[in-house]
Each structure stands twice: as C-alpha cells, then as structure tokens.
Protein backbone atom coordinates (compact mmCIF):
# COMPACT_ATOMS: atom_id res chain seq x y z
CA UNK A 1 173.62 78.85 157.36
CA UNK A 2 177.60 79.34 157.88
CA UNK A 3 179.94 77.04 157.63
CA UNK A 4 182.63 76.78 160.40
CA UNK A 5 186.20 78.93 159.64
CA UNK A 6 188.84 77.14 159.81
CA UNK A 7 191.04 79.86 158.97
CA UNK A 8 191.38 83.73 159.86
CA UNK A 9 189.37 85.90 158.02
CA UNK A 10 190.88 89.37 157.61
CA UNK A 11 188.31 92.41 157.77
CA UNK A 12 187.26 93.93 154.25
CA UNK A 13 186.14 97.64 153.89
CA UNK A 14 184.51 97.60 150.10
CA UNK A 15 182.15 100.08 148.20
CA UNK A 16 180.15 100.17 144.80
CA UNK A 17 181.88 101.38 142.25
CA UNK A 18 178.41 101.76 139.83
CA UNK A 19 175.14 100.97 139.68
CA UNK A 20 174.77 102.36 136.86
CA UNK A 21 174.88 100.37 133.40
CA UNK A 22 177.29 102.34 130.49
CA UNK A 23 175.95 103.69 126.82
CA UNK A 24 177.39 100.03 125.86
CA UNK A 25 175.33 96.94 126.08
CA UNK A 26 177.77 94.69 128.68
CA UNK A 27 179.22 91.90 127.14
CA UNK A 28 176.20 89.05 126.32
CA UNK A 29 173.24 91.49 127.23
CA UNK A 30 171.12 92.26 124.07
CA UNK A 31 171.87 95.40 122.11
CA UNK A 32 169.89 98.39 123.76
CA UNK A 33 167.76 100.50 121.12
CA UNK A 34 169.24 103.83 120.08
CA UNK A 35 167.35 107.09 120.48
CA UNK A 36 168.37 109.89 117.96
CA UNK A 37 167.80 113.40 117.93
CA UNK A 38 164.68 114.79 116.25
CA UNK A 39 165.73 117.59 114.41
CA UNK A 40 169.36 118.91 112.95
CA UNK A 41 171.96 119.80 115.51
CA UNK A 42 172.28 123.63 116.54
CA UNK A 43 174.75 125.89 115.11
CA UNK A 44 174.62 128.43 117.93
CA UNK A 45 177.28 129.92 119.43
CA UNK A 46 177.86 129.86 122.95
CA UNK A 47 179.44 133.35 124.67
CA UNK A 48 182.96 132.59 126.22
CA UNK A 49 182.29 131.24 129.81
CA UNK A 50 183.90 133.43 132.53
CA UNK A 51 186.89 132.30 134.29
CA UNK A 52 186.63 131.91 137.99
CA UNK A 53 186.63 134.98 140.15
CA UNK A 54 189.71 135.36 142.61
CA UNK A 55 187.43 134.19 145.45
CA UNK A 56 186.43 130.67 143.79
CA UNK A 57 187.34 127.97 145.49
CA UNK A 58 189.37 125.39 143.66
CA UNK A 59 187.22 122.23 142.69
CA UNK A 60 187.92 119.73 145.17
CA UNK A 61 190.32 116.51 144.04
CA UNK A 62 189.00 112.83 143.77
CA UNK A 63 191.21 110.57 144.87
CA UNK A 64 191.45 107.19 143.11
CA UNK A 65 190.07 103.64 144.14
CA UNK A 66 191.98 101.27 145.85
CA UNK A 67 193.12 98.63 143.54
CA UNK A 68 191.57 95.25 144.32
CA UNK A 69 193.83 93.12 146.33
CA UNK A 70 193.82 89.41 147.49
CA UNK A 71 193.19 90.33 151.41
CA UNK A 72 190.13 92.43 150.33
CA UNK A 73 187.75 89.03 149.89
CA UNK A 74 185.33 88.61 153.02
CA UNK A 75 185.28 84.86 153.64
CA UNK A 76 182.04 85.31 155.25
CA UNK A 77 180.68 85.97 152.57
CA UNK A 78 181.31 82.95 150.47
CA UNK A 79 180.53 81.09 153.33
CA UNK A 80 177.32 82.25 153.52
CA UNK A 81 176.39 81.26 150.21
CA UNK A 82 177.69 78.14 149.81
CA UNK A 83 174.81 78.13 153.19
CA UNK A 84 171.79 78.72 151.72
CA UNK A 85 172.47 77.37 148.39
CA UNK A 86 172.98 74.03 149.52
CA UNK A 87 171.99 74.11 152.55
CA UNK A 88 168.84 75.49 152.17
CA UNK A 89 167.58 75.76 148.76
CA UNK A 90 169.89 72.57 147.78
CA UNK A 91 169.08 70.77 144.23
CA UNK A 92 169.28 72.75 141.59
CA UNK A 93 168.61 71.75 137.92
CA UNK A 94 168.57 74.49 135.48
CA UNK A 95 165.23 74.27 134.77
CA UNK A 96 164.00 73.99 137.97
CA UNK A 97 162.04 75.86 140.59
CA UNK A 98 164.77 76.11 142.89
CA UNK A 99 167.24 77.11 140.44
CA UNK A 100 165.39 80.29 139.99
CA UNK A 101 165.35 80.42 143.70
CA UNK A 102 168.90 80.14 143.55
CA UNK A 103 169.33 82.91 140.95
CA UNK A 104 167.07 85.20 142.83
CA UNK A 105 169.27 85.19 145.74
CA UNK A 106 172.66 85.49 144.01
CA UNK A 107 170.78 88.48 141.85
CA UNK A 108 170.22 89.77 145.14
CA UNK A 109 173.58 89.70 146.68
CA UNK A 110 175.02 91.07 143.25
CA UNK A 111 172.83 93.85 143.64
CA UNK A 112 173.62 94.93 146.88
CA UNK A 113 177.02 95.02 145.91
CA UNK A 114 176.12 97.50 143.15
CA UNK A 115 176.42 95.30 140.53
CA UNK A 116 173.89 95.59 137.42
CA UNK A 117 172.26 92.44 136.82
CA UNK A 118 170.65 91.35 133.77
CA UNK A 119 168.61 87.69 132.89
CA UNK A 120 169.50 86.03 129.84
CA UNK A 121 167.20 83.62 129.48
CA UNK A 122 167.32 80.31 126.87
CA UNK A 123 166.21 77.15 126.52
CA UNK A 124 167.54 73.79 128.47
CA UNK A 125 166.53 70.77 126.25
CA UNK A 126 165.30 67.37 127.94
CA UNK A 127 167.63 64.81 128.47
CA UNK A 128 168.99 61.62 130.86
CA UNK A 129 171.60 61.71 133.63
CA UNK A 130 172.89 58.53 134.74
CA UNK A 131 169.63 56.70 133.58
CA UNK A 132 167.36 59.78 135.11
CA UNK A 133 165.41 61.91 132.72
CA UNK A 134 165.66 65.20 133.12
CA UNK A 135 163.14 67.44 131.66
CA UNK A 136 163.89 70.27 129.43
CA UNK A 137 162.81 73.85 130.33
CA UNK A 138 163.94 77.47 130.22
CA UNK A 139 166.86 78.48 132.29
CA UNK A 140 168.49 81.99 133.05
CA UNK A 141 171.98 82.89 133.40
CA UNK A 142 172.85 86.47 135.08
CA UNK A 143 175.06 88.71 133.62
CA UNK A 144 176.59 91.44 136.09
CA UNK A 145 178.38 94.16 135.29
CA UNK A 146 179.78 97.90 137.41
CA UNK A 147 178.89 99.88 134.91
CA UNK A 148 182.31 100.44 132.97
CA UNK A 149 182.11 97.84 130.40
CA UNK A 150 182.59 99.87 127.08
CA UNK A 151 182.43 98.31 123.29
CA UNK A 152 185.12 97.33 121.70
CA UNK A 153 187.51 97.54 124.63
CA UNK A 154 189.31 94.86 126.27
CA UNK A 155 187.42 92.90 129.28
CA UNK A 156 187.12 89.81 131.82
CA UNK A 157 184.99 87.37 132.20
CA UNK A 158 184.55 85.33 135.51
CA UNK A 159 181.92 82.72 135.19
CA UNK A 160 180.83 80.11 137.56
CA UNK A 161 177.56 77.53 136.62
CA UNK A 162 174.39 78.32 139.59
CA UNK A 163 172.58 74.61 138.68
CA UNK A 164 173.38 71.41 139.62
CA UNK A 165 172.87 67.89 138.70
CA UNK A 166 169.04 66.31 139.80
CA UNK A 167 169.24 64.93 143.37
CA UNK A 168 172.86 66.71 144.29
CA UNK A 169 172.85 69.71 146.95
CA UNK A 170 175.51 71.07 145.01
CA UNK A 171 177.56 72.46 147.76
CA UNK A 172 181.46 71.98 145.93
CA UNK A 173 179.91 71.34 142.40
CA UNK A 174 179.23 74.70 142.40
CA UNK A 175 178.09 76.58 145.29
CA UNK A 176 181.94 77.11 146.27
CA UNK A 177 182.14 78.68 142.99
CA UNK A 178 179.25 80.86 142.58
CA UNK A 179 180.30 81.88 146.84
CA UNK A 180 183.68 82.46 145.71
CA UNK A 181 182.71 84.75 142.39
CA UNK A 182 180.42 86.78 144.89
CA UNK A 183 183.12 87.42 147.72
CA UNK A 184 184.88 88.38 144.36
CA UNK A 185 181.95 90.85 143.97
CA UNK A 186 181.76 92.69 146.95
CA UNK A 187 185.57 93.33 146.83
CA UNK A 188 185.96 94.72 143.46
CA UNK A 189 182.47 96.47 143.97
CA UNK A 190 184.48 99.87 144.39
CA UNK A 191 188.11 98.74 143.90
CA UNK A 192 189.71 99.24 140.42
CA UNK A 193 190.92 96.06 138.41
CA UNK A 194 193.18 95.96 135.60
CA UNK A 195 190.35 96.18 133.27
CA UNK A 196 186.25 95.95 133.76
CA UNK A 197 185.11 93.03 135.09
CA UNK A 198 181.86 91.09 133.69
CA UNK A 199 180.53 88.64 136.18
CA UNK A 200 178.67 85.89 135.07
CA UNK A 201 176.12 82.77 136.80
CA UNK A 202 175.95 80.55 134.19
CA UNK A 203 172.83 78.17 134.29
CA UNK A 204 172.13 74.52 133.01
CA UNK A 205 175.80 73.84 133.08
CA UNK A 206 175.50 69.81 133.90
CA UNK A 207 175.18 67.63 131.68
CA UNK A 208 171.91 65.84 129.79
CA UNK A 209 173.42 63.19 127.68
CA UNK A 210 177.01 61.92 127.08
CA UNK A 211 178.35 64.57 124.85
CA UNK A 212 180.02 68.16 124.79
CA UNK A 213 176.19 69.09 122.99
CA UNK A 214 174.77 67.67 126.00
CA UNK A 215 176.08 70.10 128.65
CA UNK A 216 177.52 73.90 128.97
CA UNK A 217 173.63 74.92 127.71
CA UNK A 218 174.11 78.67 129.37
CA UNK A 219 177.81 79.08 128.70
CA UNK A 220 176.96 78.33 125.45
CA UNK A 221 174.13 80.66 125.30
CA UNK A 222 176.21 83.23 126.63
CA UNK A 223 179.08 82.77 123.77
CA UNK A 224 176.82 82.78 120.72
CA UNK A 225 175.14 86.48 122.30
CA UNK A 226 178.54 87.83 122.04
CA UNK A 227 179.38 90.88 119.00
CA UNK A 228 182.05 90.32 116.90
CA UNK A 229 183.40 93.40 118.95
CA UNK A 230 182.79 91.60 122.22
CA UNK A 231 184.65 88.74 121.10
CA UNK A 232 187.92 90.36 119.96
CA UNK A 233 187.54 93.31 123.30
CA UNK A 234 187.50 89.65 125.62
CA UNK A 235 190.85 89.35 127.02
CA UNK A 236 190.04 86.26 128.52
CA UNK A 237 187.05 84.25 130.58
CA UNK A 238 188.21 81.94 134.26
CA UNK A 239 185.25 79.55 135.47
CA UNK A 240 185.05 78.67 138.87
CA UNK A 241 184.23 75.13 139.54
CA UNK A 242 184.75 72.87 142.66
CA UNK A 243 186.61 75.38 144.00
CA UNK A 244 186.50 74.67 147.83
CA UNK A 245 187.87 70.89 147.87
CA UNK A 246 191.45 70.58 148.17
CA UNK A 247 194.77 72.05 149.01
CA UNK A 248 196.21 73.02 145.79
CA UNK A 249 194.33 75.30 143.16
CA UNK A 250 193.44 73.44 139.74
CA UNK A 251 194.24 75.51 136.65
CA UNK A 252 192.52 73.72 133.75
CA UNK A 253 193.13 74.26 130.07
CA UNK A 254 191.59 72.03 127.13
CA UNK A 255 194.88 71.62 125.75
CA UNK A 256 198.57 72.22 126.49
CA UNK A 257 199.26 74.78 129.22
CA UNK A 258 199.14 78.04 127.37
CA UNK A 259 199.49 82.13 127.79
CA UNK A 260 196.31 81.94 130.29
CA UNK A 261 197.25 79.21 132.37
CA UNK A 262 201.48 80.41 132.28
CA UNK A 263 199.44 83.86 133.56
CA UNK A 264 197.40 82.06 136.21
CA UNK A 265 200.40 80.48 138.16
CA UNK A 266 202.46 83.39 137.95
CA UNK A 267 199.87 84.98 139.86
CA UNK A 268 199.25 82.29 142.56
CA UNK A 269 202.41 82.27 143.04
CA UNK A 270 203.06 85.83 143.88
CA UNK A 271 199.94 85.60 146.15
CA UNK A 272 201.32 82.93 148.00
CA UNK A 273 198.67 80.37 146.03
CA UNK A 274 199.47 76.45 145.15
CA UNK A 275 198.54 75.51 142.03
CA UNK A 276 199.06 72.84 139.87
CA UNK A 277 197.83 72.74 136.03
CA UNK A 278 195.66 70.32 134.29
CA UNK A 279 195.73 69.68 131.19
CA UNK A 280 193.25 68.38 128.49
CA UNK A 281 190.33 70.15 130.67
CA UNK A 282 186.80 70.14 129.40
CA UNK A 283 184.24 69.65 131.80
CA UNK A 284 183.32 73.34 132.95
CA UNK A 285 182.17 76.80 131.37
CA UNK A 286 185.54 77.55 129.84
CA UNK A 287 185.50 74.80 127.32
CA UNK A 288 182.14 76.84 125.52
CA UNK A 289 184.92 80.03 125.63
CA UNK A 290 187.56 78.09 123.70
CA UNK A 291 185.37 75.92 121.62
CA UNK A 292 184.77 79.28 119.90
CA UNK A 293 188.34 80.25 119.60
CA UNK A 294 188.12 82.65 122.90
CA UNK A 295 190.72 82.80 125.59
CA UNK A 296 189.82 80.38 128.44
CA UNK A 297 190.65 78.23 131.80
CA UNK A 298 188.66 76.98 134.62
CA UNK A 299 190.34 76.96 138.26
CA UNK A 300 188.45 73.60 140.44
CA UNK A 301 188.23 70.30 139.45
CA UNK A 302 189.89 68.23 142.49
CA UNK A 303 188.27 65.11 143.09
CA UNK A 304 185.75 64.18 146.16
CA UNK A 305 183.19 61.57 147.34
CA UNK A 306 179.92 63.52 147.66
CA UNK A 307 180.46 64.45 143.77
CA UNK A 308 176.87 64.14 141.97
CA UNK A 309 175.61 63.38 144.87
CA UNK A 310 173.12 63.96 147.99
CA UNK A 311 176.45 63.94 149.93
CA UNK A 312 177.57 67.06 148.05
CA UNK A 313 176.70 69.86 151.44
CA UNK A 314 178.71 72.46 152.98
CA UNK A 315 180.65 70.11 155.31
CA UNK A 316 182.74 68.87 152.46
CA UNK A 317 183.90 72.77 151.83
CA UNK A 318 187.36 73.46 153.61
CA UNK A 319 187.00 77.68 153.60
CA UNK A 320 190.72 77.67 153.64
CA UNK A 321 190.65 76.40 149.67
CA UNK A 322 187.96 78.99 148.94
CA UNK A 323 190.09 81.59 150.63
CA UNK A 324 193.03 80.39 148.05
CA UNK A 325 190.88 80.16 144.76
CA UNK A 326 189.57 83.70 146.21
CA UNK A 327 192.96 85.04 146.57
CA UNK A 328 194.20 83.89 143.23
CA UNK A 329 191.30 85.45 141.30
CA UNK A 330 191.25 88.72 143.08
CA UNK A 331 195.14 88.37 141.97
CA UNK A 332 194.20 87.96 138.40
CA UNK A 333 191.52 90.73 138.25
CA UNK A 334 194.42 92.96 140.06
C-alpha cells in the first residue's frame, strides 16, 4: 500500500556496502565465541616474494564511496512501509503476533539492503494501558549493522520503536519512523558516513503502566547488552518517533538543549530542514540512552488526533515531513 506524494521524489542510485558482519560483535549483539589456534605459531621463514615482472599490469584502483547525502533517501520507500505496517499488518504490541510480523518484514527490507540483522530477544512484562491489560510476553528488537562496526571505536546509533500501543494502527506512532530509518538504510547501504552506522528496531517501546519502568522495555534491553567498550566507542544514539506529522522537525532532549541537539540544528539547517527543540523530552528510545549517562535525542513528537488510536493510518502521514526528518538524519550520518 503507498501513500500518495505530495512532494517530488528525486531518483536514488544506492548499493550494499557489506553483508558481511566484522571480527567485532556490533554494538548490543552478544559476544561471539573465540576460536584459537591449536598448536604454537610457526617460525618459518618465508623466501622474498618476487617483484612484478616488467609486463605486470598495475593492480587496478578502487575508487571510494559516495558519501551519503540528504537527496540520496528514496521516499518510496518509506512510503511503502509506513503501507504495510499500518495498513496491512496494523496493531502491533510487542508481544504480539503481528509484531513479529512486523519485524519479519522490516528484517527483510534490512536485508535486502545488505544490512546484517540480528534478534535480540527479552522479555515484555504484563501490564495496563489506559484501563486495558496488556499481557506480558517476549519481544525482539533487530539490531542491523554493514559490517564495519569495530570495538572500541566510535559509532551511531539510529533507533526507532517497531510496536505500538493495543488497538492503534500505528501509522505516525511509529511506522513513519521505522519507514524513515529504512529509506535511511537503503541510502547509506553503500555510501560512506562519518562513522559506522548501527541501525536499530526497538520493540515493546509503549508503555504498560504509568512510569519510566513501565515503558522503553527494548531500548532498555538494548542499553544494559552494551560493553563497557561499546558504551564509551557510542558517539551518540537519535530515535525516530512521530516523524511524519508536521512541518517543523522536533529535536527532543531530556534536559536543556545540549552538544547533540546544538549538532542537530546546525545540520537541519544547512540541509535546508526546520527544526525547533524541545526540551525536557522523555517519552521515546533516547531517554533509556541518557538514563544511562549515553549521548541522546529523539527527532518526532508533534502532536495529532489519531494518537493511540484506531485513527492512527497512513492518511495522517504528510511524506513531505518524512522527506525532512529523512533529510536531516542522512545530514547527521553525513
């Protein structure tokens, strides 16, 4: 299902950088076993290799990627999530069947962009919203990375939740994100950024009860997973969330404005982005991030009438706000 463009859409040529994962575990996957060698290392000596013969042929030069740019993020293809999340597999609790419908197909689409994909799964506790109970279960979130994630240096995190609250088709709250983070995908799938890039569906984001316990269940998950290394290599973790409501951008912080925020609106505004911060922001993945003393901010937030609601599908996105929230990030990751 595709929404309607209201805006131009320019045309995106984008490769996979790697399918392959690194030696290093990526950022929140669980340490991989080491295999050692079974038996002492040789002390041969190799004979001098010969240098080329005057007929060789000089080794042919690689030319570099293309650095990912703001114009290199196909619409279409945040579009056509935002489609068949909410408008065809629709609610979404963490626990739920259709989540792990819903995580199947953005697995999918990561993969096809070359993106390694791994499940981390953990438990959702029961709870109430507005009233409702909500059962507990296990939920997954998937962690996606290009294959150049190395311990113990520096990284980014872009995050975005996959679930939704019971009964909502979760088109803004958060198919615009989890659309926007995979149009993210398929651009930087073979385009450099400034460093490497882990990609992150967080699951059981909404909230079970009244508190900050109650809610962020797979962000949370995600955080406590993290090395000490990981945790001083993060340069800094952006959730997207409500992301295609609006015509200014939303920077969020859970405090004062700070270097992240100061960072994201000096981007947006070289990209030609509105923005507009706000301040003392909680409610979203970032919050688990700087809870724990990480660097943080969530972009989304502005207010609508289908929010938490059955009224929540794709006709309340405006692509020309996704377009802007993709712009900005693909500024960031630049």
């Amino acid at each position: 299902m595709r929404l309607p463009l209201a805006i131009a859409v320019p045309l995106v040529l984008v490769v996979s950088a790697c399918s392959e994962a690194g030696p290093a575990a990526s950022p929140g996957a669980a340490p991989a076993s080491s295999v050692g060698s079974s038996g002492p290392a040789s002390t041969a000596t190799s004979a001098p290799t010969p240098g080329p013969t005057p007929t060789s042929e000089p080794a042919p030069r690689t030319s570099p990627q293309p650095r990912l740019g703001p114009s290199d993020v196909d619409l279409d293809t945040a579009l056509d999530a935002v489609g068949v999340l909410a408008g065809e597999i629709g609610p979404r609790p963490g626990h739920t069947r259709a989540y792990f419908r819903a995580a199947d197909y953005v697995q999918g689409r990561l993969t096809d962009f070359g993106w390694t994909v791994e499940r981390q799964r953990f438990p959702t506790p029961a709870g109430r919203f507005e009233g409702r109970p909500v059962a507990a279960g296990p939920s997954v979130n998937l962690i996606a990375t290009r294959g150049d994630v190395t311990a113990g240096e520096p990284y980014l995190v872009v995050g975005a939740h996959l679930d939704t609250v019971p009964g909502a088709f979760g088109a803004e709250d958060n198919a615009s994100g989890v659309a926007t983070m995979l149009a993210i995908a398929e651009a930087a799938s073979e385009r450099r950024t400034r460093l490497p890039v882990v990609l992150v569906a967080f699951g059981s984001e909404e909230p079970r009860g009244p508190g900050d316990d109650d809610h962020h269940y797979g962000s949370r998950a995600y955080v406590a997973s993290l090395s000490r290394a990981q945790r001083r290599s993060l340069e800094a973790m952006v959730s997207l969330d409500r992301v295609g409501v609006g015509s200014v951008v939303p920077v969020g912080t859970p405090a004062e404005p700070n270097e992240l925020t100061d960072e994201l609106q000096a981007v947006a505004q070289r990209v030609g982005v509105p923005t507009q911060v706000d301040p003392f922001q909680r409610s979203s993945d970032h919050w688990s991030f700087v809870r724990d003393g990480l660097p943080g901010a969530r972009l989304g937030s502005t207010p609508y009438a289908g929010y938490h609601s059955a009224g929540d599908t794709p006709s309340v996105i405006d692509p020309s706000q996704l377009e802007r929230t993709a712009r900005l990030v693909a500024g960031w990751l630049r």
